[in-house]
Protein backbone atom coordinates (compact mmCIF):
# COMPACT_ATOMS: atom_id res chain seq x y z
CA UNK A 1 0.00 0.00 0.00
CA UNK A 2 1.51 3.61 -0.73
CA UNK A 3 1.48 6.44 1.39
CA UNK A 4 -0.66 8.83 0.23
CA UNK A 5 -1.82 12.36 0.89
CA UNK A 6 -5.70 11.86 1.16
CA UNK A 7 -7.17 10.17 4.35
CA UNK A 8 -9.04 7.44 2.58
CA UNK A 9 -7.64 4.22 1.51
CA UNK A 10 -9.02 1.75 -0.89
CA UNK A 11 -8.54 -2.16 -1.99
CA UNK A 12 -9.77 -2.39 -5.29
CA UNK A 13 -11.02 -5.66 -6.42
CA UNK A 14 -10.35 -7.40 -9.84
CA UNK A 15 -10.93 -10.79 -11.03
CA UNK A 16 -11.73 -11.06 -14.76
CA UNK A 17 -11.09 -8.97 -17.82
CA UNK A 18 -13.78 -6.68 -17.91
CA UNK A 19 -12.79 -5.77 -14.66
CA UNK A 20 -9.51 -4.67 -15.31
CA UNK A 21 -10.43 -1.83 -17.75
CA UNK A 22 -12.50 -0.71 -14.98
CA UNK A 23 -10.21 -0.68 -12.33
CA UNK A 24 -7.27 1.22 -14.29
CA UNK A 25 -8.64 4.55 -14.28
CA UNK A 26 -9.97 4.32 -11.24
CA UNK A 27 -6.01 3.50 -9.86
CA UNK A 28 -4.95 6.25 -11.90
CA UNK A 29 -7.18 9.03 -10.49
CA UNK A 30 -6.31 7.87 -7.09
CA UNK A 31 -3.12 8.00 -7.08
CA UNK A 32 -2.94 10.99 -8.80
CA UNK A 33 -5.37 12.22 -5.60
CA UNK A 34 -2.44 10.66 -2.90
CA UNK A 35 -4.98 7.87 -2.21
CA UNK A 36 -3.58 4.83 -0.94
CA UNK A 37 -4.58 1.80 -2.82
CA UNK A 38 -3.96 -1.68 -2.92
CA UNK A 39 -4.61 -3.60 -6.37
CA UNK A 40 -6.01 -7.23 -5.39
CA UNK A 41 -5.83 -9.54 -8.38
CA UNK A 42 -7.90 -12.79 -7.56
CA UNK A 43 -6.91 -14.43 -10.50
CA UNK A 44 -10.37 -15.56 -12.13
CA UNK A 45 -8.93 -15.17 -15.26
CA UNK A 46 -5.19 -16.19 -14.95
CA UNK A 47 -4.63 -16.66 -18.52
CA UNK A 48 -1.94 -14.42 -19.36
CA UNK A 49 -3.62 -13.32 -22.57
CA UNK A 50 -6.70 -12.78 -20.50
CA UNK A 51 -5.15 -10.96 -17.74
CA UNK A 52 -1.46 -10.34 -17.31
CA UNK A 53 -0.93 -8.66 -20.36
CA UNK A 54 -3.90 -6.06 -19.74
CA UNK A 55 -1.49 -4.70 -16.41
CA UNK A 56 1.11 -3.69 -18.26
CA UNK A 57 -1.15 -2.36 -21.46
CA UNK A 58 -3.29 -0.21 -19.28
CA UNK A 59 -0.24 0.98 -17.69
CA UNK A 60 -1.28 0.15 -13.94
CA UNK A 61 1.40 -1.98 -13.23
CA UNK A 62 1.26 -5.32 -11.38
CA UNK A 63 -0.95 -6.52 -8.78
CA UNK A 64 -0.22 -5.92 -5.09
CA UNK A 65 -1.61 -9.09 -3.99
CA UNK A 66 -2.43 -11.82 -6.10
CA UNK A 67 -4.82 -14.78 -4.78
CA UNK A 68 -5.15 -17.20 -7.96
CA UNK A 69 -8.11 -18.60 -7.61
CA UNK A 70 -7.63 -20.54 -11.12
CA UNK A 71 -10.36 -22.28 -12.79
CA UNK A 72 -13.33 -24.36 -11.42
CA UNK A 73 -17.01 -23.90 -11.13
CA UNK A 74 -18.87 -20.72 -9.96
CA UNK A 75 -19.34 -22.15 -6.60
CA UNK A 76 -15.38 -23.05 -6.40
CA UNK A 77 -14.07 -19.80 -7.30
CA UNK A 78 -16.66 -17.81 -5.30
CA UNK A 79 -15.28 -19.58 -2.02
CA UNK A 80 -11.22 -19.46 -3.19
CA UNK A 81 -11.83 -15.83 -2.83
CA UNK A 82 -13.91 -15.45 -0.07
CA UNK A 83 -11.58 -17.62 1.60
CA UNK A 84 -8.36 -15.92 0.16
CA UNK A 85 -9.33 -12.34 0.25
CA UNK A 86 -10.62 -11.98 4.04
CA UNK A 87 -6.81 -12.34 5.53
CA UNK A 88 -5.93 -9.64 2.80
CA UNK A 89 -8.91 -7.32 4.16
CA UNK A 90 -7.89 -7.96 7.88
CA UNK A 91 -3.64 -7.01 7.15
CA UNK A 92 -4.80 -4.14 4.73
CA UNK A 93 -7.76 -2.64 6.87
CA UNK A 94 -8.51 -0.28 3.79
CA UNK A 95 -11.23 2.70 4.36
CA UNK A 96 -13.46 0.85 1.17
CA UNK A 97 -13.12 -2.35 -0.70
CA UNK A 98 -13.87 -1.35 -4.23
CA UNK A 99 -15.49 -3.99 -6.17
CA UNK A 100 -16.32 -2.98 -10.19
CA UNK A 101 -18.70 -4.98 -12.18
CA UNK A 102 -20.68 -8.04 -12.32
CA UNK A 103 -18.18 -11.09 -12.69
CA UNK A 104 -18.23 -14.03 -9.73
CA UNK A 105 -15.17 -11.93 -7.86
CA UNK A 106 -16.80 -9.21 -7.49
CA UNK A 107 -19.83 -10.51 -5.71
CA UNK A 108 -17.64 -12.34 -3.46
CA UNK A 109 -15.26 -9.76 -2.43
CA UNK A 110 -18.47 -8.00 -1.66
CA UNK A 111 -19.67 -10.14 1.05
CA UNK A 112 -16.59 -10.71 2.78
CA UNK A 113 -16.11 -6.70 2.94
CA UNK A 114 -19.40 -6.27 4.25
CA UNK A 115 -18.88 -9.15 6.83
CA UNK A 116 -15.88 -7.61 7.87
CA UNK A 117 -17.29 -4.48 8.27
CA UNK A 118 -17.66 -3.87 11.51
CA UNK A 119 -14.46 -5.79 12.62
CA UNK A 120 -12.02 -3.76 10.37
CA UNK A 121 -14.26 -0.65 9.92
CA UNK A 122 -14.14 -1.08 5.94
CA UNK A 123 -17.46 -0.19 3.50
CA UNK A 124 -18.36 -1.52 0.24
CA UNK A 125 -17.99 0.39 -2.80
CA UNK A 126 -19.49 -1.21 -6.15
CA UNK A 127 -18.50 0.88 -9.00
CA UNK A 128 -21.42 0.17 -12.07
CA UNK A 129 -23.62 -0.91 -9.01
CA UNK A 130 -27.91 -1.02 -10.99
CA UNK A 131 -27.14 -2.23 -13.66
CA UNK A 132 -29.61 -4.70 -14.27
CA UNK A 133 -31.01 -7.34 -17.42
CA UNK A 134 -33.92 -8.99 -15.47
CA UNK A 135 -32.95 -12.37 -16.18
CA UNK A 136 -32.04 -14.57 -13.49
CA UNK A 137 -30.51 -16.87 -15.47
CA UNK A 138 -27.85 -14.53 -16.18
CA UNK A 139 -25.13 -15.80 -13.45
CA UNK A 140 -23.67 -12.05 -13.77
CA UNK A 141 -27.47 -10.55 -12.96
CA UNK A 142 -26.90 -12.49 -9.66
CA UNK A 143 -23.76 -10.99 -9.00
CA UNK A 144 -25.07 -7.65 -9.54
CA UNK A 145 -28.08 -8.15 -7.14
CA UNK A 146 -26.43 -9.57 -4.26
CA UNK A 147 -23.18 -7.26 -4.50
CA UNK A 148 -26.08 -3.85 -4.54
CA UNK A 149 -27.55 -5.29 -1.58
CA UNK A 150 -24.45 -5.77 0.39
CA UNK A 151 -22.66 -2.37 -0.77
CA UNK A 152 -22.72 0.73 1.08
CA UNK A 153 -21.92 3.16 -1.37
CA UNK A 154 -23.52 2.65 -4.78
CA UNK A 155 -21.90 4.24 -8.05
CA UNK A 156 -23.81 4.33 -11.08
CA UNK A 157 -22.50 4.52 -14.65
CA UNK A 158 -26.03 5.96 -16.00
CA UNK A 159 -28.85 7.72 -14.83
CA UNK A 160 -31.60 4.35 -15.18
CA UNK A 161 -28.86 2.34 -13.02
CA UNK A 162 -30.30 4.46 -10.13
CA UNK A 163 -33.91 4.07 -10.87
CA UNK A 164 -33.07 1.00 -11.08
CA UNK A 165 -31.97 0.58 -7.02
CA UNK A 166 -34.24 3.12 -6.38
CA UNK A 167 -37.26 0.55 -7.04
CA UNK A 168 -35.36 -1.89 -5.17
CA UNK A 169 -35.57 0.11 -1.75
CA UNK A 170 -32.14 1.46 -1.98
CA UNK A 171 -31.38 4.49 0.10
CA UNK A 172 -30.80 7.41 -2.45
CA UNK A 173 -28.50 8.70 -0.05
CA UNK A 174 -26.22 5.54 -0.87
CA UNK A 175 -26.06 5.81 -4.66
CA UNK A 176 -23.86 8.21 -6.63
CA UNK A 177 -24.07 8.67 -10.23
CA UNK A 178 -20.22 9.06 -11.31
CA UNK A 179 -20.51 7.83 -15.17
CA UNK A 180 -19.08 5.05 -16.95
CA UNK A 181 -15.03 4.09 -15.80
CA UNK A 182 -15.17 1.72 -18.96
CA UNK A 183 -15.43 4.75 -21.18
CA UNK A 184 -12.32 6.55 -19.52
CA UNK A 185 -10.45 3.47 -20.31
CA UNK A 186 -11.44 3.45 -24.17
CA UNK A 187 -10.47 7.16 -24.25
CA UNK A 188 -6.92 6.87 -22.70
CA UNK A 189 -6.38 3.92 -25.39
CA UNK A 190 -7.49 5.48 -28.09
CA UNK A 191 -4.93 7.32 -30.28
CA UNK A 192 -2.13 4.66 -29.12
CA UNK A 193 -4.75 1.96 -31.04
CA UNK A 194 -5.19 4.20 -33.99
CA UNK A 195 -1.16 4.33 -34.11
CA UNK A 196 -0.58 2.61 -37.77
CA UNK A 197 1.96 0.09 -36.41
CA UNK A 198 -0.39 -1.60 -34.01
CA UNK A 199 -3.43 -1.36 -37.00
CA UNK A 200 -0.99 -3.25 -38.85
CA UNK A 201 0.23 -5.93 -36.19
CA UNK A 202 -3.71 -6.27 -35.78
CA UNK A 203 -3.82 -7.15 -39.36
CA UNK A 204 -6.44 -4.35 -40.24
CA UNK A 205 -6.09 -2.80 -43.85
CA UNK A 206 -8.58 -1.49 -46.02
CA UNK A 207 -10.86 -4.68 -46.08
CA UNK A 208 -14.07 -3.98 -44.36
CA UNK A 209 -14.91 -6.90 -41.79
CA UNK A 210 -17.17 -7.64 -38.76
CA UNK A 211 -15.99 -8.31 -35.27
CA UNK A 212 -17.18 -11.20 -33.32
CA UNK A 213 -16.74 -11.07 -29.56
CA UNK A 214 -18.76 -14.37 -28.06
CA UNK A 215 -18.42 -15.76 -24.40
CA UNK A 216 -21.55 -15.82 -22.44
CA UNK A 217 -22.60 -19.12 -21.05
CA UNK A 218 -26.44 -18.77 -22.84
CA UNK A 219 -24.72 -18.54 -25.88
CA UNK A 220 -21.13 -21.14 -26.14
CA UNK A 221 -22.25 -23.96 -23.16
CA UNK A 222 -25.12 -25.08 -25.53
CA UNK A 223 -24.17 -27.12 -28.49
CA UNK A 224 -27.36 -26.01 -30.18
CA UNK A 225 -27.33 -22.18 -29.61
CA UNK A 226 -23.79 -22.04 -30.20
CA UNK A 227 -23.86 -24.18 -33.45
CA UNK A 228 -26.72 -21.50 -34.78
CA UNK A 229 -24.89 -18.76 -33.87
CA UNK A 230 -21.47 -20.32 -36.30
CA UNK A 231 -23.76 -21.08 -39.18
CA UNK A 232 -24.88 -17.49 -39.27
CA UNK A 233 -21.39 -16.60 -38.79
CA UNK A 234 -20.08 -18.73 -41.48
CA UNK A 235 -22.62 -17.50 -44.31
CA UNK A 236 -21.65 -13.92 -42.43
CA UNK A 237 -17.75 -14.97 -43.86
CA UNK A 238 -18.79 -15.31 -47.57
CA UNK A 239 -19.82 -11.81 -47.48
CA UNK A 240 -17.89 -10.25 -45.81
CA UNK A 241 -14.28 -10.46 -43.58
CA UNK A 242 -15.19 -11.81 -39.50
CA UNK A 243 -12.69 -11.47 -37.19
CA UNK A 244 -13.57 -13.78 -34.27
CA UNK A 245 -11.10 -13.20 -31.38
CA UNK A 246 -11.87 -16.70 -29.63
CA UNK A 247 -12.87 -16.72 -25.54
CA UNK A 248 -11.07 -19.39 -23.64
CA UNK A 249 -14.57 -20.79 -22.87
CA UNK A 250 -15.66 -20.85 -26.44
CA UNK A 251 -12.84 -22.47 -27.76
CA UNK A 252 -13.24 -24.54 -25.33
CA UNK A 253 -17.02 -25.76 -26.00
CA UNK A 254 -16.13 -25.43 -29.76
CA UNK A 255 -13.77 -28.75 -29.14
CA UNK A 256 -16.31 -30.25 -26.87
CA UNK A 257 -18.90 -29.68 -29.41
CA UNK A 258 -17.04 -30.97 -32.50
CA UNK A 259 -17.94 -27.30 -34.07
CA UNK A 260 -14.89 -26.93 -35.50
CA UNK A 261 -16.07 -27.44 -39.25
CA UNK A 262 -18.59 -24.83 -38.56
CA UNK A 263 -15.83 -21.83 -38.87
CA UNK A 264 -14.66 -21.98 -42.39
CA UNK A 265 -14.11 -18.79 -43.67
CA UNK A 266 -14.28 -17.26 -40.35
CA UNK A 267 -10.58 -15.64 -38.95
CA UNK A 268 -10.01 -17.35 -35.63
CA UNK A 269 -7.73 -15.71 -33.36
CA UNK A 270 -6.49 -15.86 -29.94
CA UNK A 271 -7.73 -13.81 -27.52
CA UNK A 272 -6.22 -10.28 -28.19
CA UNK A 273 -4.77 -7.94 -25.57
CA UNK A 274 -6.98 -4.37 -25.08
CA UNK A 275 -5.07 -2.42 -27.18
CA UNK A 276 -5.32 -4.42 -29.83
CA UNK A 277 -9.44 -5.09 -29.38
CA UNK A 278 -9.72 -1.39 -28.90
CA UNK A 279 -8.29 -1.03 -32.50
CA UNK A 280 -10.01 -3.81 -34.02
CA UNK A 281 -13.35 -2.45 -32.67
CA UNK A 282 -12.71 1.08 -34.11
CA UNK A 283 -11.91 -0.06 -37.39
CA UNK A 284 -14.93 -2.61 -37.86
CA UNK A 285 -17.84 -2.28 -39.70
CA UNK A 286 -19.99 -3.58 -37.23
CA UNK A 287 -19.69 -5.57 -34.23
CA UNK A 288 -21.79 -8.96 -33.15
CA UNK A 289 -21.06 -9.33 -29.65
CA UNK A 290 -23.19 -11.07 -26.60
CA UNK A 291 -20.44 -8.77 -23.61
CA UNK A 292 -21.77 -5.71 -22.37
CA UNK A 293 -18.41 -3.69 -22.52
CA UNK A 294 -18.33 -4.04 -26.28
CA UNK A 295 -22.27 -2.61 -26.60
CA UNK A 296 -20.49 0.07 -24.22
CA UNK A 297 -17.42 0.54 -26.21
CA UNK A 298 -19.43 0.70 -29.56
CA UNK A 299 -21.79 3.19 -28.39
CA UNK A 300 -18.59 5.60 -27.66
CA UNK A 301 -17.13 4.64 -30.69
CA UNK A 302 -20.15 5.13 -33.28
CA UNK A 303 -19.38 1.15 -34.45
CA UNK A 304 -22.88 -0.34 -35.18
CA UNK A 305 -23.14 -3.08 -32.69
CA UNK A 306 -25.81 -6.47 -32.61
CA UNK A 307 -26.12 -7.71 -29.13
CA UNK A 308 -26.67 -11.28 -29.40
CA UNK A 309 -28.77 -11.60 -26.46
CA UNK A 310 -32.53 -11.25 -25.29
CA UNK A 311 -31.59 -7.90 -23.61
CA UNK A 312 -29.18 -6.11 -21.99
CA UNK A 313 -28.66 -4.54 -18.88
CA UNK A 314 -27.00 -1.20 -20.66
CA UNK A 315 -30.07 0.05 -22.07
CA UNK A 316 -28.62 3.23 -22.73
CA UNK A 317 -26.38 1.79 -25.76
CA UNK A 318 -30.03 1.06 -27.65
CA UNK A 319 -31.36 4.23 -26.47
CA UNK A 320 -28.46 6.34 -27.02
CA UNK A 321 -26.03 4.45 -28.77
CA UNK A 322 -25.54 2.16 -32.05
CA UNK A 323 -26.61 -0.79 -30.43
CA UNK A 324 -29.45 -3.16 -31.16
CA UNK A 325 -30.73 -6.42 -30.09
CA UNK A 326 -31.29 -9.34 -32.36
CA UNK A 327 -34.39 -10.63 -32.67
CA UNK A 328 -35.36 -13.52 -29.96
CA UNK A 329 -35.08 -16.43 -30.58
CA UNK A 330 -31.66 -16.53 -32.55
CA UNK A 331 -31.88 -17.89 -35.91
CA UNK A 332 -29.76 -18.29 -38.39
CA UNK A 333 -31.35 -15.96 -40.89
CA UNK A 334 -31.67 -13.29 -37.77
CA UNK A 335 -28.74 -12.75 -36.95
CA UNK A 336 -27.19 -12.57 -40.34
CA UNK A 337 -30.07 -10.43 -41.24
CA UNK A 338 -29.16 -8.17 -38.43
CA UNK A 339 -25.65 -7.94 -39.31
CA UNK A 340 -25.95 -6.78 -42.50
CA UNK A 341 -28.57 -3.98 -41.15
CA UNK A 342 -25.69 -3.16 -38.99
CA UNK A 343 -22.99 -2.89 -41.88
CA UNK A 344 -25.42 -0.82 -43.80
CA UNK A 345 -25.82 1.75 -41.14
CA UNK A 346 -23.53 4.65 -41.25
CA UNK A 347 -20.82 4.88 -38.39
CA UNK A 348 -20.85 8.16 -35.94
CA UNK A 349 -18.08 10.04 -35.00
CA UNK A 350 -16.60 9.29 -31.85
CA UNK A 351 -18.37 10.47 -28.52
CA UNK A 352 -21.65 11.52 -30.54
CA UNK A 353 -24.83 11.94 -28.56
CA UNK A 354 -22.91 10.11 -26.42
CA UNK A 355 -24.65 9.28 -22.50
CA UNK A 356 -24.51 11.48 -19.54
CA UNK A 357 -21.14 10.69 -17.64
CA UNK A 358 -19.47 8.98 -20.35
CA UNK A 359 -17.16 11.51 -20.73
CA UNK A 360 -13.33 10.01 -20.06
CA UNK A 361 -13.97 11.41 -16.36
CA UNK A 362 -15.71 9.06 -14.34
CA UNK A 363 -13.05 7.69 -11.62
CA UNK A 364 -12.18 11.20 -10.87
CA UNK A 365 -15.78 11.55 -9.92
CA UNK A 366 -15.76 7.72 -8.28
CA UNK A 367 -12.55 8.91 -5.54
CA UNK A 368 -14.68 12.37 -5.08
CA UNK A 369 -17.51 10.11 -4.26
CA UNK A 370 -15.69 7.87 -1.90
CA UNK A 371 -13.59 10.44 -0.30
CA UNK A 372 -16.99 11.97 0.38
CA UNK A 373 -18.84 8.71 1.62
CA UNK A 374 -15.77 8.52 3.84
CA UNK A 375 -16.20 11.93 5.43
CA UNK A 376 -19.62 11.22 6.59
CA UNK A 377 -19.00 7.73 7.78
């Protein structure tokens, strides 16, 4: 933990990628404040590709504490970090444990900061806390419900996140609306993933071509949703150029599946480090994607986006953004169908129209928030 010139200090919380995009600017803006902090890796994702690699792109610098959970099922990894993060919590004694997002470590670090609570004098901060997609089978809606519950202070990325707790009973006094720390992430990348040398070493040239960004368990751990999805992808690829950067877990479920036939045409890749996404997003066409960073990221970016889900829990990228959902049930013909409305549709320029708060200056506004919180604790 560094010394710092601000009273508060905070353990922030990250477990999978989407939560280390979050986290960076957030680590940035505190130190920059003389906050002490204390990055806690659990090690959800430990793939390097999928984590070690994003430290030293985002430019925050290795963990402080790394708990490597490693691989198993939900269940498993929520108790490796309950288990592994409450000694951390007791030595550290930080003012707030920061949790960001929706992913299995964030719930869990939640209840083990709230349980130690009182003992260690410690709140709960969730940053992107109401976000929510109404559908329980969504193990990430879960993790957003249970983390809101348990989490003092509640910061918002857009304005229908706090209606959102508000109908739950949530004190308003407990939520904050600081804007979207996702956004400051894309905007600090930005011009080093326009730089021509990495466009190149990302193999984009003048070719138009869709992204494909696929993960979620709805879609890739069923063989026949997944094998729908591939088809519509592989007509997609005699088009047009898709680019399918390939998820551990779909790779995996590809193999179990025998779908490997499926992705003629398509270009495979391994799973590409943020810089490199960042530029291959900005250059697209259009993006099919089922994660709701890359609805977030497209909506800043102008990219038309299809979210390959029943709905989302970032309404504001269909209300204010380039992203649509495809029709429900997936088909075949739908989601090619929606793809091509996608490519028709003319990109906007960066930060159009964009949302309230997504702005490149939201983790400035999550320390004022905590430092705040803090002050009448």
């Amino acid at each position: 933990m560094t010394a710092g010139l601000s009273s508060v200090s905070l353990l922030l919380v990250a477990g999978a990628r989407p939560n280390f995009m979050k986290v960076a600017p957030i680590l940035r803006a505190a130190r920059a404040r003389g906050v002490a902090t204390t990055l806690v890796h659990t090690g959800q994702h430990y793939d390097e590709n999928m984590s070690g690699a994003f430290f030293e792109e985002l430019g925050i610098g290795a963990p402080d504490v790394s708990l490597e959970v490693g691989s198993g099922s939900q269940a498993q990894q929520t108790a490796r970090v309950m288990e592994r993060i409450e000694p951390v919590i007791i030595k550290r004694r930080p003012q707030w444990v920061v949790v960001v997002g929706d992913v299995t470590s964030t719930m869990a670090a939640a209840l083990v900061g709230a349980k130690l609570g009182a003992q260690v004098g410690c709140g709960v901060a969730h940053v992107e806390a109401g976000l929510r997609s109404f559908d329980w089978s969504m193990p990430e809606e879960i993790n957003r419900i249970v983390t809101d519950r348990v989490a003092d202070l509640l910061l918002t990325p857009s304005p229908e996140a706090g209606e959102n707790l508000i109908r739950e009973g949530i004190p308003a006094g407990r939520i904050a609306f600081v804007g979207n720390v996702m956004v400051d992430s894309l905007l600090y990348q930005l011009d080093r993933a326009r730089d021509p040398n990495v466009r190149v070493a990302a193999g984009i040239d003048e070719r138009a071509f869709v992204l494909v960004t696929l993960h979620r368990p709805s879609n890739v751990d069923d063989a026949g949703q997944l094998s729908v999805i591939l088809d519509a992808l592989r007509d997609l690829a005699r088009e047009t150029r898709v680019v399918f950067p390939m998820h551990p877990r779909t790779r995996g479920s590809i193999e179990r599946f025998g779908l490997w036939t499926k992705l003629d045409g398509i270009e495979v890749r391994s799973p590409t480090g943020y810089t490199e996404t960042v530029a291959l997003l900005d250059a697209a066409s259009a993006v099919l994607t089922d994660s709701g960073g890359v609805q977030e990221e497209s909506t800043v970016l102008g990219v038309p986006c299809v979210t390959l889900r029943a709905q989302t829990e970032r309404p504001v990228t269909v209300t204010h953004g380039t992203n649509v959902l495809v029709d429900w049930p997936i088909t075949r013909d739908g989601t090619v169908h929606a793809a091509r409305g996608a490519m028709a549709r003319a990109r906007r320029p960066v930060g159009t129209d964009g949302p309230d708060g997504w702005d490149g200056r939201a983790a400035e506004r999550v320390i004022s928030a905590l430092e705040s919180a803090d002050r009448q604790r």
